[in-house]
Protein backbone atom coordinates (compact mmCIF):
# COMPACT_ATOMS: atom_id res chain seq x y z
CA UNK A 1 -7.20 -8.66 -13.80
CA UNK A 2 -7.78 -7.44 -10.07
CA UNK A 3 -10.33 -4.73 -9.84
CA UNK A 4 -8.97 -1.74 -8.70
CA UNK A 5 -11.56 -0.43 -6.36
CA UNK A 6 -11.09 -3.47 -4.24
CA UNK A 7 -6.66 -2.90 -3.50
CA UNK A 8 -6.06 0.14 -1.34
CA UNK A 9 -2.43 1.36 0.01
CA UNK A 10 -3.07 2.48 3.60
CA UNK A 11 -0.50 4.37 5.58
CA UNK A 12 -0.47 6.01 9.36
CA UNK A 13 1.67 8.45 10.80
CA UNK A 14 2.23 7.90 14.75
CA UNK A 15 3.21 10.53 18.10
CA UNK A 16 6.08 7.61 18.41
CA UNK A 17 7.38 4.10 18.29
CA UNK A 18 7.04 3.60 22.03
CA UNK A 19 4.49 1.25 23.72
CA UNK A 20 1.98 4.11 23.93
CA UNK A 21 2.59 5.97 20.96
CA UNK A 22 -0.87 6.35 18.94
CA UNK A 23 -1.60 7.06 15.46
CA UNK A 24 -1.97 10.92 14.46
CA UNK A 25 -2.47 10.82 11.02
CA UNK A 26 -3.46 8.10 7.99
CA UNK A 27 -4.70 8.06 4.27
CA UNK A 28 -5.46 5.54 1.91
CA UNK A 29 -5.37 5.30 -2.19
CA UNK A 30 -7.29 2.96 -4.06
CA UNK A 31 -5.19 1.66 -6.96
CA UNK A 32 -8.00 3.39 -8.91
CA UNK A 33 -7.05 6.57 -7.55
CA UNK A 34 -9.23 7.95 -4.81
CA UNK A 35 -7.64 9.36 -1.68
CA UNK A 36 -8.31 10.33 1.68
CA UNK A 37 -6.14 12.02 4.03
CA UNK A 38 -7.20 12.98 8.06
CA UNK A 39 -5.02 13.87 10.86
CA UNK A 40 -6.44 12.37 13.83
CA UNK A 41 -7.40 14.21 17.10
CA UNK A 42 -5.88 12.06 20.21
CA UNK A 43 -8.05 10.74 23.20
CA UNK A 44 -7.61 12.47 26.26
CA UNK A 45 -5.19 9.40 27.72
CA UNK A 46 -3.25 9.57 24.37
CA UNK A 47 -0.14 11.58 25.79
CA UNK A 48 3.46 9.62 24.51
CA UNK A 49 4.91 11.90 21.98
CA UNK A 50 8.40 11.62 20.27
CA UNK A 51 9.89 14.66 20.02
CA UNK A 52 12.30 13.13 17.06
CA UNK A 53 9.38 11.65 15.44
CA UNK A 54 7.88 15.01 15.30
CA UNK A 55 10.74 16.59 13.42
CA UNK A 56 10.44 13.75 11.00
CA UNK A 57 6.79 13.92 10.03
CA UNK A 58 6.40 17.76 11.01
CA UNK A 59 3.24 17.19 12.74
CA UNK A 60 2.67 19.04 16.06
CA UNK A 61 0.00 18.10 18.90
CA UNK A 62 -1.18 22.05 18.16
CA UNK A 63 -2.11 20.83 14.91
CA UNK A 64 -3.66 17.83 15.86
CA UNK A 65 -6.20 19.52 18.61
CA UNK A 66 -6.80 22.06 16.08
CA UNK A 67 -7.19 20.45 12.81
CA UNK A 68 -7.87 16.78 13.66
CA UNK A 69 -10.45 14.76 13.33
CA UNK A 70 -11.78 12.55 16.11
CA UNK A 71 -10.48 9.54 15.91
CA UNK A 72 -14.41 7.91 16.68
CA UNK A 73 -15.15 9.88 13.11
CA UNK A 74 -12.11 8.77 11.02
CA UNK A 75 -12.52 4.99 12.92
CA UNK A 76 -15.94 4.98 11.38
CA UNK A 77 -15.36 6.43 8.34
CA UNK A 78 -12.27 3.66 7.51
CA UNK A 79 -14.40 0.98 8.65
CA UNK A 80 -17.62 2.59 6.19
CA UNK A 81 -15.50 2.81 3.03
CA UNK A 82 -12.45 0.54 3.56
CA UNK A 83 -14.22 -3.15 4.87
CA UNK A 84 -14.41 -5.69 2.47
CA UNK A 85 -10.90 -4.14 0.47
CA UNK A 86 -7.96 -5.29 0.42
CA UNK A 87 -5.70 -3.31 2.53
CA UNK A 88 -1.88 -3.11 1.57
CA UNK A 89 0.56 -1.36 4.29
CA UNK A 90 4.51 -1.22 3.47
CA UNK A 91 5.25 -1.37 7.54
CA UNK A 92 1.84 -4.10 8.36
CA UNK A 93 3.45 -4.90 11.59
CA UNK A 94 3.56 -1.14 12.45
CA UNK A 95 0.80 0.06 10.84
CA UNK A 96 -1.51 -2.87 11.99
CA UNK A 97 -0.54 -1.58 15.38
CA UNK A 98 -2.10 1.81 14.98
CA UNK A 99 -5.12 0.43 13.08
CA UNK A 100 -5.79 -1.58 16.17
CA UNK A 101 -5.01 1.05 18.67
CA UNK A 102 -7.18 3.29 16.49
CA UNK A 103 -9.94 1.03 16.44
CA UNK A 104 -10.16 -0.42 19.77
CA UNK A 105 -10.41 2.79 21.51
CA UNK A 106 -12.96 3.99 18.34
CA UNK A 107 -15.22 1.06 20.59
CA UNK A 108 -14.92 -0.62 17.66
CA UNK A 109 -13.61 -4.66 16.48
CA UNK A 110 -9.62 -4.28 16.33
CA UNK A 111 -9.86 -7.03 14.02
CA UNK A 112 -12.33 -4.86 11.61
CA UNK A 113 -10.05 -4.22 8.96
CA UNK A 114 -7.03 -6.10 8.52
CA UNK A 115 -3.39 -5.47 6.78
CA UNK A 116 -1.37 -7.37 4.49
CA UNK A 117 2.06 -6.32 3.45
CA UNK A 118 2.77 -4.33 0.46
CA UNK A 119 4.81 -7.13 -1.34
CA UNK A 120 2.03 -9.08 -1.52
CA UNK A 121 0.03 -6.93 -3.75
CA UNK A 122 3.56 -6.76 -5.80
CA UNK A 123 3.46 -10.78 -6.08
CA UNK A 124 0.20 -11.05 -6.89
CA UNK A 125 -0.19 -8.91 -9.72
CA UNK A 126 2.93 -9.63 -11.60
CA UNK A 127 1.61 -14.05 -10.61
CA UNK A 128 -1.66 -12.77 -12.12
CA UNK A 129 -0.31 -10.90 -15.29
CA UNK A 130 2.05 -13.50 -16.03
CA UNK A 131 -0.21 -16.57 -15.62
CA UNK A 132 -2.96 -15.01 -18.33
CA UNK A 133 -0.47 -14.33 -20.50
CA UNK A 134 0.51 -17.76 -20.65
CA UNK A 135 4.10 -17.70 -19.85
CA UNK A 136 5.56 -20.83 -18.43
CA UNK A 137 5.44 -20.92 -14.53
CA UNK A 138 9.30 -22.01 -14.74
CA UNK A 139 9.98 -18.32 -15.86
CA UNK A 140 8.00 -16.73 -13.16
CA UNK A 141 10.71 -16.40 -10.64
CA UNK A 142 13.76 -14.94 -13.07
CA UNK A 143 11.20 -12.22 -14.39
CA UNK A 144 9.36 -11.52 -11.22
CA UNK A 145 13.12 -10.45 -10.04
CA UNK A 146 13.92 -8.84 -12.86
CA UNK A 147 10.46 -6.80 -12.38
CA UNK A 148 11.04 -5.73 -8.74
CA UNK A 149 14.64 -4.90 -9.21
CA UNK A 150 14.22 -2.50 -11.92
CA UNK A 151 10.61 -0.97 -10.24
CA UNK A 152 12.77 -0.61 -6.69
CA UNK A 153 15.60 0.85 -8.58
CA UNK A 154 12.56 3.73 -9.93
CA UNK A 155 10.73 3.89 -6.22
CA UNK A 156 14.08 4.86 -5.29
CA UNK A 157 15.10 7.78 -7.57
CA UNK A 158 11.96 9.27 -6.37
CA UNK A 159 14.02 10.18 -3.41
CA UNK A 160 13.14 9.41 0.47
CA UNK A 161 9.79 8.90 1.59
CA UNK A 162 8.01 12.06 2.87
CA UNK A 163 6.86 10.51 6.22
CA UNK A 164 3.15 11.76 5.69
CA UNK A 165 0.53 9.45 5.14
CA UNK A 166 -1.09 10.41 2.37
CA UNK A 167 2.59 10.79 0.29
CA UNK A 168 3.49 7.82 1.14
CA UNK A 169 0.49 5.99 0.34
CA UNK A 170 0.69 7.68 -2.72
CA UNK A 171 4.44 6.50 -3.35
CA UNK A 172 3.26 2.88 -2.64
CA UNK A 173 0.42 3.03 -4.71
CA UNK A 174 3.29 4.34 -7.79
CA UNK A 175 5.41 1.46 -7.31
CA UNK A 176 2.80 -0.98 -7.28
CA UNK A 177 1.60 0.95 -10.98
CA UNK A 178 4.92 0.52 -12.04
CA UNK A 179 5.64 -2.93 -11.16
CA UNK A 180 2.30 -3.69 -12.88
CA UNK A 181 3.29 -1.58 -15.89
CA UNK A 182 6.31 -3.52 -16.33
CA UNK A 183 4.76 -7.11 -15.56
CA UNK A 184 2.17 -6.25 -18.58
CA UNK A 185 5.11 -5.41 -20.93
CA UNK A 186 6.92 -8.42 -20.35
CA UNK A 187 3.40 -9.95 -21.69
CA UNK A 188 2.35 -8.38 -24.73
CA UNK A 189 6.27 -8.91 -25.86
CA UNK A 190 5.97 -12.40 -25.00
CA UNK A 191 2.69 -12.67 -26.85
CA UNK A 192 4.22 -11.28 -29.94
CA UNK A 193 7.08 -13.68 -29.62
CA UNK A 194 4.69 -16.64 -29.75
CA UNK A 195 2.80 -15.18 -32.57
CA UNK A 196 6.37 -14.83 -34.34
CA UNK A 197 7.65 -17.72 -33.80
CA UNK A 198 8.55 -20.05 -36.69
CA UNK A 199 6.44 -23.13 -36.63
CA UNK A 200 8.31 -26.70 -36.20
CA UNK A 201 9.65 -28.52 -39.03
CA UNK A 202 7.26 -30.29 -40.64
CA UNK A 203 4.19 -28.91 -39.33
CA UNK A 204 2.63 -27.16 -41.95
CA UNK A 205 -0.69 -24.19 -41.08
């Protein structure tokens, strides 16, 4: 089983989608739990803002002179606690974006810390779950659907995502609980079915 101080969900809120929008706010989970949360003070030549984009995350540049953290200190601090883990994002492409961005102008390797998408930390546990438990690799496919259908169909009665980093790291970190709650059910029952199971004709115990 993966050890869950080593998978972290990592999301960043950003001023806009534009070529020079910048990131203004991220937070991590570890699967194990532990959060952080900063909004991030922008550089002096960090000007694009979205006014759209602000009514969606509900951040204001007021807020971010006032209560952010320079992004030098919250470069540092991701790159103290978060190298050597395995970083999940739901939007890599996106959020690899503003890590770089982030980083770069930190003075700091853009290639530091690196993303991998969300889905991939879905496939891997259920691969891992299913593999120990012995279940045929033939099934993986049918139950590794069944699995992500009836997780996304959960994820999504939680309503819309909150556009805030830390809430939606949270929410991915949920689903990815879920999917591996689920994954481990289908296990022990199979288990017990094997156990159950009638032996052949003629072979005797």
């Amino acid at each position: 089983m993966p050890d869950l101080s080593n998978i972290v969900f990592l999301d960043f809120e950003a001023s806009s989608l534009g070529k020079q929008g910048y990131p203004i706010e991220v937070a991590w989970v570890f699967a194990s739990g532990e959060e952080e949360s900063y909004l991030i003070r922008p550089a002096a030549s960090w000007t694009d803002w979205d006014v759209k984009a602000g009514r969606i995350h509900g951040i204001s540049r007021e807020q971010l002179r006032a209560k952010g953290t320079s992004l030098e200190d919250v470069a540092q601090r991701m790159v103290s606690v978060l190298t050597g883990r395995t970083l999940y994002a739901t939007a890599p492409s996106w959020d690899g974006k503003w890590l770089s961005k982030l980083l770069r102008t930190a003075g700091l390797p853009r290639h530091a810390l690196r993303l991998e998408d969300t889905e991939m930390a879905h496939r891997r546990i259920m691969r891992d779950i299913l593999r120990d438990a012995h279940i045929p690799a033939d099934l993986h496919r049918t139950l590794m659907r069944d699995i992500l259908v009836q997780a996304q169909r959960g994820y999504e009665e939680r309503g819309p995502a909150a556009h805030r980093a830390l809430a939606d790291a949270q929410r991915a970190r949920c689903l990815w609980l879920d999917i591996r709650r689920r994954a481990e059910e289908i296990a022990v029952q199979y288990r017990q079915d094997v156990v159950q199971a009638p032996a052949p004709a003629g072979q005797t115990s």
